[in-house]
PDB file of N, CA and C in Angstrom:
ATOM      1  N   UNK A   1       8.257 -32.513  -5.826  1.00  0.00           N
ATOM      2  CA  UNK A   1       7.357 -32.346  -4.714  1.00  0.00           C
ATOM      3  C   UNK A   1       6.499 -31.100  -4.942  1.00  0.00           C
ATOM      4  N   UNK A   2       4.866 -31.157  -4.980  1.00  0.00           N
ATOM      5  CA  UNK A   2       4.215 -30.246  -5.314  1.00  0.00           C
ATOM      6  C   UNK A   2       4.054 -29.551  -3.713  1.00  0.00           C
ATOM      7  N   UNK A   3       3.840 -27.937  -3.788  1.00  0.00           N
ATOM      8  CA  UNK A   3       3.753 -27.373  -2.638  1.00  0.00           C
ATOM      9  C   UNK A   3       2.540 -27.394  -2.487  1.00  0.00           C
ATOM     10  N   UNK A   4       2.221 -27.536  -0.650  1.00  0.00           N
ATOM     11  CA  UNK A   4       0.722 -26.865  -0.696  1.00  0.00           C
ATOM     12  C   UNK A   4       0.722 -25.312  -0.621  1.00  0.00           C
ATOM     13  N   UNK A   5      -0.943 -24.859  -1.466  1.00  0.00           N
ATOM     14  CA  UNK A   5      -1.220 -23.615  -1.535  1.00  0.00           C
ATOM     15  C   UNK A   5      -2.300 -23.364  -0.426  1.00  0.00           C
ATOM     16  N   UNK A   6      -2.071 -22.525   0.482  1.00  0.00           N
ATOM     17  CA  UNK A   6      -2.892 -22.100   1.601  1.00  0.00           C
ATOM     18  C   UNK A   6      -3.719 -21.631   0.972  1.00  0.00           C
ATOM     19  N   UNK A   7      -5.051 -21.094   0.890  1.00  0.00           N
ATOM     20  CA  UNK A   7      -6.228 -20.189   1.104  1.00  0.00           C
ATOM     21  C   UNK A   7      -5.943 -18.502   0.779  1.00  0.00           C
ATOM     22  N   UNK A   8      -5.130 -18.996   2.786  1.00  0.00           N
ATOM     23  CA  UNK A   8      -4.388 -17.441   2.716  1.00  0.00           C
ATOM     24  C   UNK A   8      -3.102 -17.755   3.263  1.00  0.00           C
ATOM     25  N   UNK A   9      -2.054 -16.630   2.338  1.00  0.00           N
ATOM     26  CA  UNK A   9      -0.939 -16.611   3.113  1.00  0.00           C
ATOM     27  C   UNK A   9      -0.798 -16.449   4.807  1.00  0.00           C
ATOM     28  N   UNK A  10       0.187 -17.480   5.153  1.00  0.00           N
ATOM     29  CA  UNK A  10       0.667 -17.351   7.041  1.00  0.00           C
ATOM     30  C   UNK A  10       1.091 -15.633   6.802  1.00  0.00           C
ATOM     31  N   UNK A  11       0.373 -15.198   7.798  1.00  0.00           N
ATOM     32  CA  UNK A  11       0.954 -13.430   7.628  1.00  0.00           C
ATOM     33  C   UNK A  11       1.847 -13.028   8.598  1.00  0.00           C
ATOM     34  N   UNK A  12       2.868 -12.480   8.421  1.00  0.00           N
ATOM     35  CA  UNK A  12       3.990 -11.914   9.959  1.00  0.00           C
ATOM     36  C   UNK A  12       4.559 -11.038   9.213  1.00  0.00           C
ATOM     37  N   UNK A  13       5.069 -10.490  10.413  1.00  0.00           N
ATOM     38  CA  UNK A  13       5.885  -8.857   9.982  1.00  0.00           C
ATOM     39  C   UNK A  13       7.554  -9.442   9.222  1.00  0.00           C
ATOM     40  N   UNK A  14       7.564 -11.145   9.613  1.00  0.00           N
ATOM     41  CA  UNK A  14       9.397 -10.984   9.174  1.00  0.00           C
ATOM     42  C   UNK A  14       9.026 -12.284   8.367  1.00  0.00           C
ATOM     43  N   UNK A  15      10.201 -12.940   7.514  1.00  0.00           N
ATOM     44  CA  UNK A  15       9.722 -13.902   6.696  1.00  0.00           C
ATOM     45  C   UNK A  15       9.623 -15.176   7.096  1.00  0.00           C
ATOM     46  N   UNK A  16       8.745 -15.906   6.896  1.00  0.00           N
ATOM     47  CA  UNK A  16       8.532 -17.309   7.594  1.00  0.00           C
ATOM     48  C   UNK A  16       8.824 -18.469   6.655  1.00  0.00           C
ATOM     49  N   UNK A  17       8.084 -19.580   7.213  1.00  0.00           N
ATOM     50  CA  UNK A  17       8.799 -20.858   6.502  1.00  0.00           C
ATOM     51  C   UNK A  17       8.058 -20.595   4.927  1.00  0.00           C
ATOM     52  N   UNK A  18       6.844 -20.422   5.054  1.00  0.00           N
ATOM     53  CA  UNK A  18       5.664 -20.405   3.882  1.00  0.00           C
ATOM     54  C   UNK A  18       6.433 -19.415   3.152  1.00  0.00           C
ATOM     55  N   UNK A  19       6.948 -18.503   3.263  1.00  0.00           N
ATOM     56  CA  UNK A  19       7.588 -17.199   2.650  1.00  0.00           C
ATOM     57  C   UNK A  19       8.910 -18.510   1.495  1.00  0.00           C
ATOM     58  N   UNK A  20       9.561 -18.890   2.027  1.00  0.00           N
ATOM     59  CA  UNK A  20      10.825 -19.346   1.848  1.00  0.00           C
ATOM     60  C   UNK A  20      10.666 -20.585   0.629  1.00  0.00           C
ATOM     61  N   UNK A  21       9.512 -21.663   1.141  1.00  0.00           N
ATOM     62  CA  UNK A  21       8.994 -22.289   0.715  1.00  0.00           C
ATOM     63  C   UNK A  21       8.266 -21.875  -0.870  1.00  0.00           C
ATOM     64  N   UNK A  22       7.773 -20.860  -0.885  1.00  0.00           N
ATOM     65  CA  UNK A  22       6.713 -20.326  -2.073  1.00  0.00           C
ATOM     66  C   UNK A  22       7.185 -18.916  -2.593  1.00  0.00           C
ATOM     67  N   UNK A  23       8.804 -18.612  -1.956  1.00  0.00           N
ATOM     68  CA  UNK A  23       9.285 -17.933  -3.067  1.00  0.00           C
ATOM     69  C   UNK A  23       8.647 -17.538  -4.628  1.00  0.00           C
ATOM     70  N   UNK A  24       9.486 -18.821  -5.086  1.00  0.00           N
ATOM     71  CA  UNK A  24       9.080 -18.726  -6.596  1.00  0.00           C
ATOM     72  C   UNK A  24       7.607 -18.537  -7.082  1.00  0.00           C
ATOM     73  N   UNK A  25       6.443 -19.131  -6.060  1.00  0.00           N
ATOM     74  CA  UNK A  25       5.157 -18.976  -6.604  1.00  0.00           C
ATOM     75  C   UNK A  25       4.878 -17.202  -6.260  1.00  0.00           C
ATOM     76  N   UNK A  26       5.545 -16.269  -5.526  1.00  0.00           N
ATOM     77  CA  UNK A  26       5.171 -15.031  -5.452  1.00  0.00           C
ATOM     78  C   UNK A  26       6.097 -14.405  -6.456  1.00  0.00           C
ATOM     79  N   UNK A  27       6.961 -14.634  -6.919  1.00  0.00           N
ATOM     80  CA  UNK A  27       7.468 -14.202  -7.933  1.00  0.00           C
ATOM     81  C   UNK A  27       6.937 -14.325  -9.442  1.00  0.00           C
ATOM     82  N   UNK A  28       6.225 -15.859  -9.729  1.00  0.00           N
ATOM     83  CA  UNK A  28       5.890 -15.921 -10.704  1.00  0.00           C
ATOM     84  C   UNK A  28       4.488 -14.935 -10.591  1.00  0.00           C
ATOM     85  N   UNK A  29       3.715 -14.849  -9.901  1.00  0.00           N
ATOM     86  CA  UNK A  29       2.103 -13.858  -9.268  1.00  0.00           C
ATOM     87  C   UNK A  29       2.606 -12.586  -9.827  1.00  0.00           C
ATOM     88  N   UNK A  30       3.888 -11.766  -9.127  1.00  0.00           N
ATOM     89  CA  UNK A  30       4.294 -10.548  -9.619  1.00  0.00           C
ATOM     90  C   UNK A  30       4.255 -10.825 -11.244  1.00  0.00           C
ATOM     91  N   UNK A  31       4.917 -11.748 -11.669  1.00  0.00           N
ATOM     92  CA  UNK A  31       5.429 -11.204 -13.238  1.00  0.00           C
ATOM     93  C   UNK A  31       4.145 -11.842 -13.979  1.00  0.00           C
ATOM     94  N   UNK A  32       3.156 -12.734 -13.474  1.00  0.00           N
ATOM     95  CA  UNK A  32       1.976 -12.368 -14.301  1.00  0.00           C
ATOM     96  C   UNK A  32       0.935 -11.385 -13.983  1.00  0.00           C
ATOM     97  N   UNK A  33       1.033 -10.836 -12.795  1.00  0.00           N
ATOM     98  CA  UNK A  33       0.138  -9.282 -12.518  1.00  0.00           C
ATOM     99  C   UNK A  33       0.781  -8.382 -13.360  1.00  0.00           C
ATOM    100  N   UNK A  34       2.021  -8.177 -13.575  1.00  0.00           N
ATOM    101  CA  UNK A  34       3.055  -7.002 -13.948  1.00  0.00           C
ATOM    102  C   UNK A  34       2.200  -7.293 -16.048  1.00  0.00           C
ATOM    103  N   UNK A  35       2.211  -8.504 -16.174  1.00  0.00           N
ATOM    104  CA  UNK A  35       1.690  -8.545 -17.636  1.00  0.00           C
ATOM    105  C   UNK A  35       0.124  -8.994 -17.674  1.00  0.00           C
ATOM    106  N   UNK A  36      -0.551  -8.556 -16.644  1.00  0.00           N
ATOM    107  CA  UNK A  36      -2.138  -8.319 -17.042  1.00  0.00           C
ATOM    108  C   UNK A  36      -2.672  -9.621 -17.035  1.00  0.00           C
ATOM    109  N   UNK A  37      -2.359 -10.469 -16.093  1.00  0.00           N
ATOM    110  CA  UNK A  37      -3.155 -11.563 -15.981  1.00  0.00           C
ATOM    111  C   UNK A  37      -4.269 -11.825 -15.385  1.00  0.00           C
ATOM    112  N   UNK A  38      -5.103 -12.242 -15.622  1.00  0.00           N
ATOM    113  CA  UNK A  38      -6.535 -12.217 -14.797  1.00  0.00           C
ATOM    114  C   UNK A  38      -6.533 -13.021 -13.217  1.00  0.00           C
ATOM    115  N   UNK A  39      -6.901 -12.916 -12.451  1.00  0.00           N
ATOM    116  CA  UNK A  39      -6.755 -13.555 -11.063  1.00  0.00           C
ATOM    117  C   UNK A  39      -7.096 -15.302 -11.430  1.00  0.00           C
ATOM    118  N   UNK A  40      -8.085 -15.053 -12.497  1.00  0.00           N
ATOM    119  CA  UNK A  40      -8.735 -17.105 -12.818  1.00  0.00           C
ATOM    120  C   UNK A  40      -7.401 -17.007 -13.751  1.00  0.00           C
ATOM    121  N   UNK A  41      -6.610 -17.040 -14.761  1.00  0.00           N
ATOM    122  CA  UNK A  41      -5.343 -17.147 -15.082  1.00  0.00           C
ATOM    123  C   UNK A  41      -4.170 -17.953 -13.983  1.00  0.00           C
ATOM    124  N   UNK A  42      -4.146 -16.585 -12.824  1.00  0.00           N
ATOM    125  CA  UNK A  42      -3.016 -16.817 -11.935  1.00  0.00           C
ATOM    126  C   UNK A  42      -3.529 -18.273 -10.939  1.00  0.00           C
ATOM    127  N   UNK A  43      -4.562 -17.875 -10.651  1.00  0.00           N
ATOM    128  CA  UNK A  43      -5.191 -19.151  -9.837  1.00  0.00           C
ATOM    129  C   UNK A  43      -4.966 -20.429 -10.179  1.00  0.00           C
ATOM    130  N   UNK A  44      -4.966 -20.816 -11.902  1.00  0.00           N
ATOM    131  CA  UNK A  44      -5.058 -21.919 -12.490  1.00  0.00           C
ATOM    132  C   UNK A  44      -3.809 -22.140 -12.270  1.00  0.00           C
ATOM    133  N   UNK A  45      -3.074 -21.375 -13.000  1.00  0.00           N
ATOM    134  CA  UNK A  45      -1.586 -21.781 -13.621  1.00  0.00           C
ATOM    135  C   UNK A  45      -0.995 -21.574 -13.057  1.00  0.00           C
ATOM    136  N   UNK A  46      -0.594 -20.798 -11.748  1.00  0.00           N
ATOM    137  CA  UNK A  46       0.320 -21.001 -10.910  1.00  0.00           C
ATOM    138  C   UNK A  46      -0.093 -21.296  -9.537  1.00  0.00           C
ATOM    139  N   UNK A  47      -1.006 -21.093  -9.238  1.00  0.00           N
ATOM    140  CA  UNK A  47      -1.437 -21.403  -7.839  1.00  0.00           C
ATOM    141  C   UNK A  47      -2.482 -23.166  -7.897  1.00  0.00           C
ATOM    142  N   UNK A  48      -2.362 -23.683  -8.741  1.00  0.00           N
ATOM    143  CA  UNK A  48      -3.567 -25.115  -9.411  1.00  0.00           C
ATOM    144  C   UNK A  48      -4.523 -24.748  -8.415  1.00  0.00           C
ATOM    145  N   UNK A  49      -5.507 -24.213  -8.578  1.00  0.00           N
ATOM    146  CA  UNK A  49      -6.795 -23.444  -8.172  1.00  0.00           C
ATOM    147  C   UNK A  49      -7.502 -23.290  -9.055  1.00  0.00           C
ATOM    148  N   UNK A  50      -8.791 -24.367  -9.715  1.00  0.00           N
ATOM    149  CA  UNK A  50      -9.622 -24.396 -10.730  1.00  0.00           C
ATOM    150  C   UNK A  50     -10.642 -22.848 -10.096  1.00  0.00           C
ATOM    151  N   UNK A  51     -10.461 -21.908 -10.862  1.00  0.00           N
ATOM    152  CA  UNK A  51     -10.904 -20.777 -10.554  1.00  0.00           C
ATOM    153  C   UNK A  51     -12.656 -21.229 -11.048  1.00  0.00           C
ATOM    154  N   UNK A  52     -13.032 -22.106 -11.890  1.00  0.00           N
ATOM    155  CA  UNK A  52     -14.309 -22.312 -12.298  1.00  0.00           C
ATOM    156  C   UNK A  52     -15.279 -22.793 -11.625  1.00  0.00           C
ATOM    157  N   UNK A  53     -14.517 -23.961 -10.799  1.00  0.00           N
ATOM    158  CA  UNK A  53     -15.062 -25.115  -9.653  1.00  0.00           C
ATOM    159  C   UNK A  53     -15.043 -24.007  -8.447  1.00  0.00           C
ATOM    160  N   UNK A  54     -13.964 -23.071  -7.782  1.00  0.00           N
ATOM    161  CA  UNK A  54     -13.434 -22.620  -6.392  1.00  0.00           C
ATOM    162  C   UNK A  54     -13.518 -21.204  -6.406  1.00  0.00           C
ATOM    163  N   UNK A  55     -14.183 -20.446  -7.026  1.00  0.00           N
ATOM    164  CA  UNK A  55     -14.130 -18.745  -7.794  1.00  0.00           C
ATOM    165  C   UNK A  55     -13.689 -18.427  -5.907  1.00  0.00           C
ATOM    166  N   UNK A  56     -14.178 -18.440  -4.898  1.00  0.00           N
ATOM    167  CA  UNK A  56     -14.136 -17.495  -3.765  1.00  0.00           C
ATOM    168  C   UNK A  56     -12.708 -18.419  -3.060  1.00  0.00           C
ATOM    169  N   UNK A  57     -12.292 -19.149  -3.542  1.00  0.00           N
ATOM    170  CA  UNK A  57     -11.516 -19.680  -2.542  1.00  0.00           C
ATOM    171  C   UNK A  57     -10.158 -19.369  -3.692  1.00  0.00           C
ATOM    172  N   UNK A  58     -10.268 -19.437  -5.230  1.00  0.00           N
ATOM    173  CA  UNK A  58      -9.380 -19.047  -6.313  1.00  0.00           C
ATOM    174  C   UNK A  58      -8.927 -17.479  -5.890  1.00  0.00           C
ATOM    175  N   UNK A  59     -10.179 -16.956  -5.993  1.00  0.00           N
ATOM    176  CA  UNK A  59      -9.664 -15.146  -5.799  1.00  0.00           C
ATOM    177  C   UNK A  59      -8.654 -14.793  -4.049  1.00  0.00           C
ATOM    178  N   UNK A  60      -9.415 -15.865  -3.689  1.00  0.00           N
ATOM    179  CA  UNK A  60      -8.675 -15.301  -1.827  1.00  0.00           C
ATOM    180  C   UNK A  60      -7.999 -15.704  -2.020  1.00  0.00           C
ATOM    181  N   UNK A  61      -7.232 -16.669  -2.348  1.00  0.00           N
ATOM    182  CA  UNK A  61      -5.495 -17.162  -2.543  1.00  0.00           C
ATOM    183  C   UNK A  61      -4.909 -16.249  -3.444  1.00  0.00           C
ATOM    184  N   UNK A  62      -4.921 -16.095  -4.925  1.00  0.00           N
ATOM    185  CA  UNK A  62      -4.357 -15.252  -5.306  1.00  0.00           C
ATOM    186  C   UNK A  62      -4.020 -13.417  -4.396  1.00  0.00           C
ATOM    187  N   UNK A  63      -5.470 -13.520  -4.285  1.00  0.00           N
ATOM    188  CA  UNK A  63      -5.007 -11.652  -3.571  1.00  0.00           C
ATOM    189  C   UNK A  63      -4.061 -12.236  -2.433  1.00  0.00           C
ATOM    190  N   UNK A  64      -4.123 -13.139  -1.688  1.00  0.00           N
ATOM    191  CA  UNK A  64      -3.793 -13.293  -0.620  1.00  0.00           C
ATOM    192  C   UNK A  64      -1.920 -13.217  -0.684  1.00  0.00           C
ATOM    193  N   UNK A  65      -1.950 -14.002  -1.650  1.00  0.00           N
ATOM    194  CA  UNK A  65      -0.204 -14.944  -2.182  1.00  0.00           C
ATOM    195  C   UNK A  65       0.321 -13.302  -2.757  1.00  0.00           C
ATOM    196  N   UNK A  66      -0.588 -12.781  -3.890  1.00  0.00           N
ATOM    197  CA  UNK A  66      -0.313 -11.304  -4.049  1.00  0.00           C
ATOM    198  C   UNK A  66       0.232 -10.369  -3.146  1.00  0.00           C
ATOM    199  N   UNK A  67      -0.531 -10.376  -2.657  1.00  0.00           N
ATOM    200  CA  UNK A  67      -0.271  -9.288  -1.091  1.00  0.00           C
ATOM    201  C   UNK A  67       0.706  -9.562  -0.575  1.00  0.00           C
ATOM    202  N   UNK A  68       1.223 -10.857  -0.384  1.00  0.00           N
ATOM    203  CA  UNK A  68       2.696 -11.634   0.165  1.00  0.00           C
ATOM    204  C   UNK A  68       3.573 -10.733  -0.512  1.00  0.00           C
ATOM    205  N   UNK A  69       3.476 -11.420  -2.044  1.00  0.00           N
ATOM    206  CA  UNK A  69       4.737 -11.093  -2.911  1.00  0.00           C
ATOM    207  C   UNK A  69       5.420  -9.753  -2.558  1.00  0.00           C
ATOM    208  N   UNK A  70       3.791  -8.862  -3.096  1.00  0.00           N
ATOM    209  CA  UNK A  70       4.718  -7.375  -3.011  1.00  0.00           C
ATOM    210  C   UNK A  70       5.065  -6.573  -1.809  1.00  0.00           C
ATOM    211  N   UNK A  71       4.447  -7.369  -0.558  1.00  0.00           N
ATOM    212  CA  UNK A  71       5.531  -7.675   0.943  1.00  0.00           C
ATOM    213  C   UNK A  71       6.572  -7.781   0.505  1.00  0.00           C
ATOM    214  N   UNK A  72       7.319  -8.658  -0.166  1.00  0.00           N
ATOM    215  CA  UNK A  72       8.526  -9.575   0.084  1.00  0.00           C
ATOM    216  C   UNK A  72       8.961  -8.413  -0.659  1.00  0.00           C
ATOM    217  N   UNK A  73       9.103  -8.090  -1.757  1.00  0.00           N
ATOM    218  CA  UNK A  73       9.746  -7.102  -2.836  1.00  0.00           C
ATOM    219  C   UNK A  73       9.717  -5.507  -1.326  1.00  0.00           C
ATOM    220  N   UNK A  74       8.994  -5.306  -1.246  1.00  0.00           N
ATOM    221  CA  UNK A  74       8.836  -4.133  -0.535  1.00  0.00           C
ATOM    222  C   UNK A  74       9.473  -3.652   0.627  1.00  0.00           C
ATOM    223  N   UNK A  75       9.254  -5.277   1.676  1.00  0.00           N
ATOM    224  CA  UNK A  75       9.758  -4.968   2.834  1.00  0.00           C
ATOM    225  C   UNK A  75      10.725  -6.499   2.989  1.00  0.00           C
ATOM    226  N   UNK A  76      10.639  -7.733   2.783  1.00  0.00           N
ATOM    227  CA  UNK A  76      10.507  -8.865   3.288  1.00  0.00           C
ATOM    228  C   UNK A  76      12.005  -8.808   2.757  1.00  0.00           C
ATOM    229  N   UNK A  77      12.376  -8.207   1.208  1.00  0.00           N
ATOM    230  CA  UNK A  77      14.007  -8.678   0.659  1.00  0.00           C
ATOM    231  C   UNK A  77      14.551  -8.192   1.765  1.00  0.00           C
ATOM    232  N   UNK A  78      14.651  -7.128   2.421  1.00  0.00           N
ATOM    233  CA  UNK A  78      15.946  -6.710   3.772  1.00  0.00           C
ATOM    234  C   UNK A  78      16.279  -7.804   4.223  1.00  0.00           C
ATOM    235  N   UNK A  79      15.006  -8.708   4.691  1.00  0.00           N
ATOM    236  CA  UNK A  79      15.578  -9.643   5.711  1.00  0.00           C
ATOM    237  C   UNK A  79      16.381 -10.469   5.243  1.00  0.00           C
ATOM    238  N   UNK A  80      16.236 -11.096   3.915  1.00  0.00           N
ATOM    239  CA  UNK A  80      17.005 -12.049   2.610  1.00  0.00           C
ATOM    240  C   UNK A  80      17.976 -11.629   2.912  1.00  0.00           C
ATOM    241  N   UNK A  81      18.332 -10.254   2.634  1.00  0.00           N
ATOM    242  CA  UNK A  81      20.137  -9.432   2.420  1.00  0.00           C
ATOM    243  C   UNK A  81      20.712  -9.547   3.824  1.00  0.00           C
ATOM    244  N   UNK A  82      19.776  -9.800   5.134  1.00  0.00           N
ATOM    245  CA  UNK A  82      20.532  -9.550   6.569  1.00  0.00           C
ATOM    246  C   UNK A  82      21.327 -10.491   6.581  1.00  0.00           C
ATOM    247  N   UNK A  83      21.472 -11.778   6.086  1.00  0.00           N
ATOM    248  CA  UNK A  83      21.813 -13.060   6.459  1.00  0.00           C
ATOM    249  C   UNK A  83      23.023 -13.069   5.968  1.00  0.00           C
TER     250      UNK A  83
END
């Protein structure tokens, strides 16, 4: 089952379904930012976002899913460990 990719991440202060759901796609975002990937890179290959056809709608998902991730690493794991 392929996930859908929002635009922009659902944003909240605690973790939601979209959070839980797209785990792994903010994890894989970290470890290709962490090795210098270009945003049309991340867009393609992990987010399927033809960055060539969608450049403004490619870049706002990535920063967007980005911005999630290093939420989740930052603040979002506590809530993971409360349970």
């Amino acid at each position: 089952m392929k996930l859908e990719i929002q635009d922009e991440v659902p944003w909240s202060d605690s973790l939601t379904r979209y959070d839980n759901e797209h785990f792994t796609t903010y994890m894989r975002l970290l470890d290709a930012s962490a090795e210098d990937a270009s945003e049309g890179e991340m867009a393609q290959i992990i987010l399927g976002i033809d960055p060539v056809r969608e450049p403004d709608r490619a870049r706002k998902a990535v920063r967007s899913h980005l911005a999630r991730a290093n939420w989740m690493v930052t603040e979002g794991y506590k809530e993971l460990f409360a349970h």
